[in-house]
C-alpha atoms as a PDB file:
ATOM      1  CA  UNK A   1     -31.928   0.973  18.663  1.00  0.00           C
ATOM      2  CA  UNK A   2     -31.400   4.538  18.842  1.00  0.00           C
ATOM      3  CA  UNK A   3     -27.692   4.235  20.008  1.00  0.00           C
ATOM      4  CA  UNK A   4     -27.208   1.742  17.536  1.00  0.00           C
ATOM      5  CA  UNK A   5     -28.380   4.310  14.911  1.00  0.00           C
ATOM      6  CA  UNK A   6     -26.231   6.672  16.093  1.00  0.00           C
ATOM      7  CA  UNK A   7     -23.476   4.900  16.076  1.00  0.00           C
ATOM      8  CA  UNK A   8     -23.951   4.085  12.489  1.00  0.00           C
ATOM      9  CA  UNK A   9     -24.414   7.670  11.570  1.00  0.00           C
ATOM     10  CA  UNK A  10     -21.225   8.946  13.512  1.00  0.00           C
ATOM     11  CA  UNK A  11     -19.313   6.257  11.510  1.00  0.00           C
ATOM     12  CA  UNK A  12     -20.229   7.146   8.037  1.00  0.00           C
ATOM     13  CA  UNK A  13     -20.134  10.802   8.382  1.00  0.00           C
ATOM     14  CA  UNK A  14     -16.915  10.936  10.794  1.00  0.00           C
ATOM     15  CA  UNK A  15     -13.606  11.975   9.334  1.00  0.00           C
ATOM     16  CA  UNK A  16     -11.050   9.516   8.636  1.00  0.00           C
ATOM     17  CA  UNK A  17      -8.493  11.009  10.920  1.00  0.00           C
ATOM     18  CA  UNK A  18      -4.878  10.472  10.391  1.00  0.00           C
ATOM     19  CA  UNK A  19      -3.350   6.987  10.415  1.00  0.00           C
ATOM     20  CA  UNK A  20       0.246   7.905  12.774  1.00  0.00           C
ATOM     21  CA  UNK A  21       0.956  10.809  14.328  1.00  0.00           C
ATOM     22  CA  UNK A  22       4.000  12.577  13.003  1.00  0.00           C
ATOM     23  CA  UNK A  23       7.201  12.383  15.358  1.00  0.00           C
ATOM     24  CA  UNK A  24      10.626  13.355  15.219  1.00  0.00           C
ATOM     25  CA  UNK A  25      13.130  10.783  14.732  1.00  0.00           C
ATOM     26  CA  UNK A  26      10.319   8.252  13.666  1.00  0.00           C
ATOM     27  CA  UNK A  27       9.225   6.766  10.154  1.00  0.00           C
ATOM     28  CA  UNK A  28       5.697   5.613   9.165  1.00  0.00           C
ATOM     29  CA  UNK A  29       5.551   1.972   6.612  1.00  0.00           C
ATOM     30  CA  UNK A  30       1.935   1.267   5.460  1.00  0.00           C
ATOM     31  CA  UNK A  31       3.213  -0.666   2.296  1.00  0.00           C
ATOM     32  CA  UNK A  32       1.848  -3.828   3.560  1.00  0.00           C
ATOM     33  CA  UNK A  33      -2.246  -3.526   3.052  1.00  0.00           C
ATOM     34  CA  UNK A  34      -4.517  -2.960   5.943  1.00  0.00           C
ATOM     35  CA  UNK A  35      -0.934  -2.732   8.227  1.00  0.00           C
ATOM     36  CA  UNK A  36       0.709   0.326   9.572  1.00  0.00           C
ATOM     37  CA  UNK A  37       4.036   0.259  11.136  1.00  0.00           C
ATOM     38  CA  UNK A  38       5.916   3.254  12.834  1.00  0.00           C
ATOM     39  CA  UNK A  39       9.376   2.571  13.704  1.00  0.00           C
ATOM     40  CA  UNK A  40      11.415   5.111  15.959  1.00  0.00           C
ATOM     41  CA  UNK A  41      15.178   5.996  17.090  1.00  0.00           C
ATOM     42  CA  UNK A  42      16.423   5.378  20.559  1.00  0.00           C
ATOM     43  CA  UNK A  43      14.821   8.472  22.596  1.00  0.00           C
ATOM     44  CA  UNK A  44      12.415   8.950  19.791  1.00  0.00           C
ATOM     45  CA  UNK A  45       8.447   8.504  20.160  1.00  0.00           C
ATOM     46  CA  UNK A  46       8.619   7.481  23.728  1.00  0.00           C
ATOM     47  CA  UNK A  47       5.123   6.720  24.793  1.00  0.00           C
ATOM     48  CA  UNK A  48       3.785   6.845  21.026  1.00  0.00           C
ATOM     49  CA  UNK A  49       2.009   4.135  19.204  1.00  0.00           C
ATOM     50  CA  UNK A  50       0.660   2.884  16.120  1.00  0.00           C
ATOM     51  CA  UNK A  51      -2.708   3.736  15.554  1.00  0.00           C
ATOM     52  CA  UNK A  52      -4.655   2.901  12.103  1.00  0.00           C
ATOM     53  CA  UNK A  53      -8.201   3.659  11.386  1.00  0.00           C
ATOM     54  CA  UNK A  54      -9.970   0.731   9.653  1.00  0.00           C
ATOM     55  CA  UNK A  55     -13.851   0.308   8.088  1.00  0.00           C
ATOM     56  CA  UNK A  56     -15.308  -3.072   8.533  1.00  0.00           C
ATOM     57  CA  UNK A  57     -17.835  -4.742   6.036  1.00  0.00           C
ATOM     58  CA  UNK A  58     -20.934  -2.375   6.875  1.00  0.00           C
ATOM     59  CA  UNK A  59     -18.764   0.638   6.838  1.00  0.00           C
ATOM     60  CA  UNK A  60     -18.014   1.065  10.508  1.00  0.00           C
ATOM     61  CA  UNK A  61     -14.724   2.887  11.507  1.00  0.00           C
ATOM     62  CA  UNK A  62     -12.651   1.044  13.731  1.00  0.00           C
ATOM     63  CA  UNK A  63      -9.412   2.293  15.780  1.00  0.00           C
ATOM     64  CA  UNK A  64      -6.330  -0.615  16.287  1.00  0.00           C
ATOM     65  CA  UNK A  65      -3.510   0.284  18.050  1.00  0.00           C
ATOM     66  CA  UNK A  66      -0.094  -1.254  18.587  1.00  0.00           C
ATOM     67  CA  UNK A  67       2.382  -1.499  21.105  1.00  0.00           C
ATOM     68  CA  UNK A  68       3.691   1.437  23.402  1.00  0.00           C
ATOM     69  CA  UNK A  69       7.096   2.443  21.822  1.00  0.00           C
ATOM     70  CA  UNK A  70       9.643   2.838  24.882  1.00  0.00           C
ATOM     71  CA  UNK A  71      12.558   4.669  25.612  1.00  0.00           C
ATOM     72  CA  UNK A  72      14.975   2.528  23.363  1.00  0.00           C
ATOM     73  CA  UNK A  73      12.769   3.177  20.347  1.00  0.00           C
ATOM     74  CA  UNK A  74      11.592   0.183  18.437  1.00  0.00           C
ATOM     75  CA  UNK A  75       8.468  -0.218  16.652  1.00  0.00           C
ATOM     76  CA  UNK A  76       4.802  -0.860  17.356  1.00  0.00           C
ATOM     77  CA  UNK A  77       2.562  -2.576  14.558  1.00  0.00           C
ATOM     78  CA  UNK A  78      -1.295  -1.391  13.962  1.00  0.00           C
ATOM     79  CA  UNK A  79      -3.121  -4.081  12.184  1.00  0.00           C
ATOM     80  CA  UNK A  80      -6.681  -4.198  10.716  1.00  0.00           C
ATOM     81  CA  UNK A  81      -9.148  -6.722  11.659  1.00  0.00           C
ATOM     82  CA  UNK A  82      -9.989  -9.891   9.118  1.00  0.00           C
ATOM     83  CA  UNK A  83     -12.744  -8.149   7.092  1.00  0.00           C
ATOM     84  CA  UNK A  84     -12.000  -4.865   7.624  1.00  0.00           C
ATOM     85  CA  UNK A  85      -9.656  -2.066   5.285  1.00  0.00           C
ATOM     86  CA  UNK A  86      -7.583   0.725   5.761  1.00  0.00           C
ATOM     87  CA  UNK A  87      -6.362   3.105   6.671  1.00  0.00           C
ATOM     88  CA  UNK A  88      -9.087   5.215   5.956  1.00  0.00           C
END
């Protein structure tokens, strides 16, 4: 019980952190709700991924990440939960 109240706690009071990191040669699309989408140039964001932070029903904060980007670039998709919102 104690954990769980913790847990609860940390969520509410926790910063929102930041929804993609910022990279050279990359772009960030979170037009589509509860969806965030970084796409990247060839030798851009190599090892970088999506990452949105998303609060379910009772207010918990939840991480999703998408796929690793590789060296050709591409783009990796971060999608919230059914239920949940974001980013926050």
């Amino acid at each position: 019980m104690l954990l769980l109240c913790t847990v609860l706690v940390g969520g509410w009071f926790v910063g929102p952190g930041s929804a993609a990191a910022d990279l050279s040669g990359c772009t960030t699309d979170s037009s589509v709700p509860n969806e965030l989408t970084v796409t990247c140039d060839p030798g851009s964001g190599v090892g970088e991924h999506a990452f949105i932070r998303c609060r379910d029903l009772l207010g918990m904060p939840h991480t999703h990440i998408g796929e690793t980007i590789g060296p050709g670039g591409g783009w990796s998709r971060a999608t919230c939960a059914p239920a949940e919102t974001g980013p926050v």
